[in-house]
C-alpha atoms as a PDB file:
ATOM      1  CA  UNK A   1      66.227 113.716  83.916  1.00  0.00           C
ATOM      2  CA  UNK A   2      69.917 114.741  84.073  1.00  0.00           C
ATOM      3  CA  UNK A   3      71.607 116.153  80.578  1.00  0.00           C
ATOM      4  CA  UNK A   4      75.171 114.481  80.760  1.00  0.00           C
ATOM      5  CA  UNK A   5      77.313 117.773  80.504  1.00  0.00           C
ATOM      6  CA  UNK A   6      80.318 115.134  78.951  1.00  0.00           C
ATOM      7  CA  UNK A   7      80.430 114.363  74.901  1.00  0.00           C
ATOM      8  CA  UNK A   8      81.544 111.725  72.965  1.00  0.00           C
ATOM      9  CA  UNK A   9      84.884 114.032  72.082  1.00  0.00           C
ATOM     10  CA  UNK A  10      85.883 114.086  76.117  1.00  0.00           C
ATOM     11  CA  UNK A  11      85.872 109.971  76.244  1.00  0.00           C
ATOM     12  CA  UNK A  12      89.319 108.191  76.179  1.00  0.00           C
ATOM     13  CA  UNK A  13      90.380 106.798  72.352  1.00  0.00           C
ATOM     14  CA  UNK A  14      89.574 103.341  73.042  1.00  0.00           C
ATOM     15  CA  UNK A  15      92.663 101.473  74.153  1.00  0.00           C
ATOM     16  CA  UNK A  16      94.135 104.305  75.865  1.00  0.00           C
ATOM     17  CA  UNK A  17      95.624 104.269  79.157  1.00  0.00           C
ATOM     18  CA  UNK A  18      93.645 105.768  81.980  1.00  0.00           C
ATOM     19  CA  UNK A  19      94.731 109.770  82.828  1.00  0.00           C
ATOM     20  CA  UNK A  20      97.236 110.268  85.872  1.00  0.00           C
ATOM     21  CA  UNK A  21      94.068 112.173  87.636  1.00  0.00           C
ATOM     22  CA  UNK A  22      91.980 108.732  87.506  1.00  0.00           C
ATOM     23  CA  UNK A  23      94.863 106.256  88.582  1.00  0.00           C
ATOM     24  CA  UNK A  24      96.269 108.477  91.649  1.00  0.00           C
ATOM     25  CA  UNK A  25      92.573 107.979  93.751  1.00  0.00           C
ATOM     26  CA  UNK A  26      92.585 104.288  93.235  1.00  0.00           C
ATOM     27  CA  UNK A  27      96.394 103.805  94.261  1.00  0.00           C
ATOM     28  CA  UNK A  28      95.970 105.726  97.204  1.00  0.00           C
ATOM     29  CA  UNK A  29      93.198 103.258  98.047  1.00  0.00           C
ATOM     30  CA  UNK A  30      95.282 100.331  97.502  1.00  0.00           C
ATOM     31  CA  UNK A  31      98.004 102.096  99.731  1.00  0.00           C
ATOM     32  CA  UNK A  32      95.695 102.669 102.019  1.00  0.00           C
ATOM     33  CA  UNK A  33      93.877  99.112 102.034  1.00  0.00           C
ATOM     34  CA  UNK A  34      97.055  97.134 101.712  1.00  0.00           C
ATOM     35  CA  UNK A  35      98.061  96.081 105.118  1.00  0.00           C
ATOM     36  CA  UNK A  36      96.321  92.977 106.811  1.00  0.00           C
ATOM     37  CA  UNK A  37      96.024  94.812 110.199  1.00  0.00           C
ATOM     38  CA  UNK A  38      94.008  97.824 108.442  1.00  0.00           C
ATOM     39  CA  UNK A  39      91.526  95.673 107.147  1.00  0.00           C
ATOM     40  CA  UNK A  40      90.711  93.613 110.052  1.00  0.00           C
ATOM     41  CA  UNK A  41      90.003  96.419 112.093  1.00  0.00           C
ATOM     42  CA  UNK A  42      87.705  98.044 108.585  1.00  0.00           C
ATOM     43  CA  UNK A  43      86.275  94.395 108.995  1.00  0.00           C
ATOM     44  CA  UNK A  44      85.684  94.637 112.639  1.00  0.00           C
ATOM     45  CA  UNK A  45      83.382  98.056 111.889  1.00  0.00           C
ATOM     46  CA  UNK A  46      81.737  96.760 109.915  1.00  0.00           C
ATOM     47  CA  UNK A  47      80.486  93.384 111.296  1.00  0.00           C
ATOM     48  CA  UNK A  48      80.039  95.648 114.394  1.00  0.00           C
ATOM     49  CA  UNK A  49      76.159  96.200 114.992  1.00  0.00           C
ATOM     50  CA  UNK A  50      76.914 100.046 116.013  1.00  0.00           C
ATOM     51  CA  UNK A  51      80.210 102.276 116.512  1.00  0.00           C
ATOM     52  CA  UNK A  52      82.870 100.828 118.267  1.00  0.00           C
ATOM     53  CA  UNK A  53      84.283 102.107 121.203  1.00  0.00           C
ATOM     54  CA  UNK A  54      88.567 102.227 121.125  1.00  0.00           C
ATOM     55  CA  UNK A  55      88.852  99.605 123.639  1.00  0.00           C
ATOM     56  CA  UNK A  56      86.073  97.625 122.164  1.00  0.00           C
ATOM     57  CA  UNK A  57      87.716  97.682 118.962  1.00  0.00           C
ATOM     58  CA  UNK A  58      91.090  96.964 119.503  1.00  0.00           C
ATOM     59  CA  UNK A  59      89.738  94.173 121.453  1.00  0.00           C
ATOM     60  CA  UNK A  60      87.975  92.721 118.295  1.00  0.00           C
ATOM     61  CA  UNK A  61      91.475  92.567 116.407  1.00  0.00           C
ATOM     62  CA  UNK A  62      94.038  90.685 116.779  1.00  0.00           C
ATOM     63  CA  UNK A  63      96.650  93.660 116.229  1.00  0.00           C
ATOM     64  CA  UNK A  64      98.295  93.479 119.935  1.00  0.00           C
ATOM     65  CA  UNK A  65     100.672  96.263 119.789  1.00  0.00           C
ATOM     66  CA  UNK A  66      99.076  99.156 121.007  1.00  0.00           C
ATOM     67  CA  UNK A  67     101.348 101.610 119.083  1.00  0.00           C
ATOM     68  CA  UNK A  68     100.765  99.548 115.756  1.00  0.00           C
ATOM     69  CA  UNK A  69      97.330  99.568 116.431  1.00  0.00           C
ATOM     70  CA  UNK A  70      97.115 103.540 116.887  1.00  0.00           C
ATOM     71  CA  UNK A  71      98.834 103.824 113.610  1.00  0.00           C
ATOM     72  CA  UNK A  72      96.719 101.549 111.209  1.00  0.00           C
ATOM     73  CA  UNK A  73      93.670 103.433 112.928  1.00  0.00           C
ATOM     74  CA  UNK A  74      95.152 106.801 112.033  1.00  0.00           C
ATOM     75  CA  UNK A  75      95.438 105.753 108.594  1.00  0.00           C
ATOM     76  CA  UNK A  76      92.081 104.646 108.020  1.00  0.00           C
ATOM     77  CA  UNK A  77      90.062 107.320 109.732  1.00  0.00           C
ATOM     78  CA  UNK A  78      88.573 110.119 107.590  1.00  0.00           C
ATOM     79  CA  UNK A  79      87.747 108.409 104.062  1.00  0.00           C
ATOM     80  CA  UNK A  80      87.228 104.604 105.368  1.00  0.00           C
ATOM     81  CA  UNK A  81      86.277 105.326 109.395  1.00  0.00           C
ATOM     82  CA  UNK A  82      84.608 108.132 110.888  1.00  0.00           C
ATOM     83  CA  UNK A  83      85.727 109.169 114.807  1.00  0.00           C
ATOM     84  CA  UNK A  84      82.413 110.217 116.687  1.00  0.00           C
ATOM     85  CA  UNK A  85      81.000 110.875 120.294  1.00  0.00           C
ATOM     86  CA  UNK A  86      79.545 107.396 120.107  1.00  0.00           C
ATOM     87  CA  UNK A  87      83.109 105.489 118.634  1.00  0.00           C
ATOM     88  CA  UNK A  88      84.461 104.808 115.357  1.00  0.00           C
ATOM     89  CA  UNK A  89      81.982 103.387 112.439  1.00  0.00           C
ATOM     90  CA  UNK A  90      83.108 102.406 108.696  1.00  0.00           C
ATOM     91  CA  UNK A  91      82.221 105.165 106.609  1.00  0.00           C
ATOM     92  CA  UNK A  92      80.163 104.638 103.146  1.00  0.00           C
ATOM     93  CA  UNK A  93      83.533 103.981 101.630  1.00  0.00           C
ATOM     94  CA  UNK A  94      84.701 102.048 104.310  1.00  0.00           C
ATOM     95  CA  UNK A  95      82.045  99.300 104.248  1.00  0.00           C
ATOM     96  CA  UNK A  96      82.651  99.543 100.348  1.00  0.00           C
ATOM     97  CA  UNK A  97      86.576  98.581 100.720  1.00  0.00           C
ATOM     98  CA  UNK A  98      85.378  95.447 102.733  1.00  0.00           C
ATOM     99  CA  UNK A  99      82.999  94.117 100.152  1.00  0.00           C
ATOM    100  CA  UNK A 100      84.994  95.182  97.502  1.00  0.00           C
ATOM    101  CA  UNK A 101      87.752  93.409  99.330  1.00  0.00           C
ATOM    102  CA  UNK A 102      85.997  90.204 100.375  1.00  0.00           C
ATOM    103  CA  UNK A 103      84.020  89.757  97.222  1.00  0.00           C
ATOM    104  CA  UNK A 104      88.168  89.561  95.574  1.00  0.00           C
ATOM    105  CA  UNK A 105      88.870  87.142  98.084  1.00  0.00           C
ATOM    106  CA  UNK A 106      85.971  85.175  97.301  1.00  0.00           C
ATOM    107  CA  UNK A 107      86.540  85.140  93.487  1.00  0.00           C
ATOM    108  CA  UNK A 108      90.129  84.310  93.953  1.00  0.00           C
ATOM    109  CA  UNK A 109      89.371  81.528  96.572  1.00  0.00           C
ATOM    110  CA  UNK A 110      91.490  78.530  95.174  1.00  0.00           C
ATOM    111  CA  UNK A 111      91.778  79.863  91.935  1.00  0.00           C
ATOM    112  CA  UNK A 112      94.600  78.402  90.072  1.00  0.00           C
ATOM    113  CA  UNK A 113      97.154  81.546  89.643  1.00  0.00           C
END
């Protein structure tokens, strides 16, 4: 059994606004995660049954501008898709964005606003 090396004295006063260093990670996510085109081709890794070769992924989006496709790649590859010898895959936090994402969408699904 782990001894938690934290104390009581280290927790935020209740109420408090979350520190700088725990807000930055998440908005960088939500930069990250915040254009249609980037998820569908997260979504199109993951639905995939293996990696994804380039052609074969760009072909599973609808993202026709090869340029604009190339970009929205670049910015998901390293935390959310991994670049191998056998294609591009969703990484661990990759496939997390997507349910993360979807489950949102799901909640929010004809919700009144």
């Amino acid at each position: 059994m782990a001894i938690p090396t934290w104390t009581w004295s280290d927790a935020p006063a209740p109420g408090a606004p979350p520190s700088t260093a725990a807000v930055d990670p998440a908005a960088e996510t939500l930069s990250v995660l915040s254009h249609p085109h980037r998820l569908e081709i997260l979504l199109a890794l993951v639905r995939a049954d293996g990696p994804l070769a380039y052609s074969s992924l760009r072909a599973a989006t609808s993202v026709a501008d090869k340029g604009q496709f190339n970009y929205h790649l670049r910015q998901l590859r390293g935390r959310f898709v991994a670049d191998g010898d056998d294609g591009y895959a969703p990484t661990p936090a990759g496939r997390a964005a997507v349910r993360t994402v979807l489950t949102d969408a799901r909640l929010h699904d004809g919700a009144p606003d």
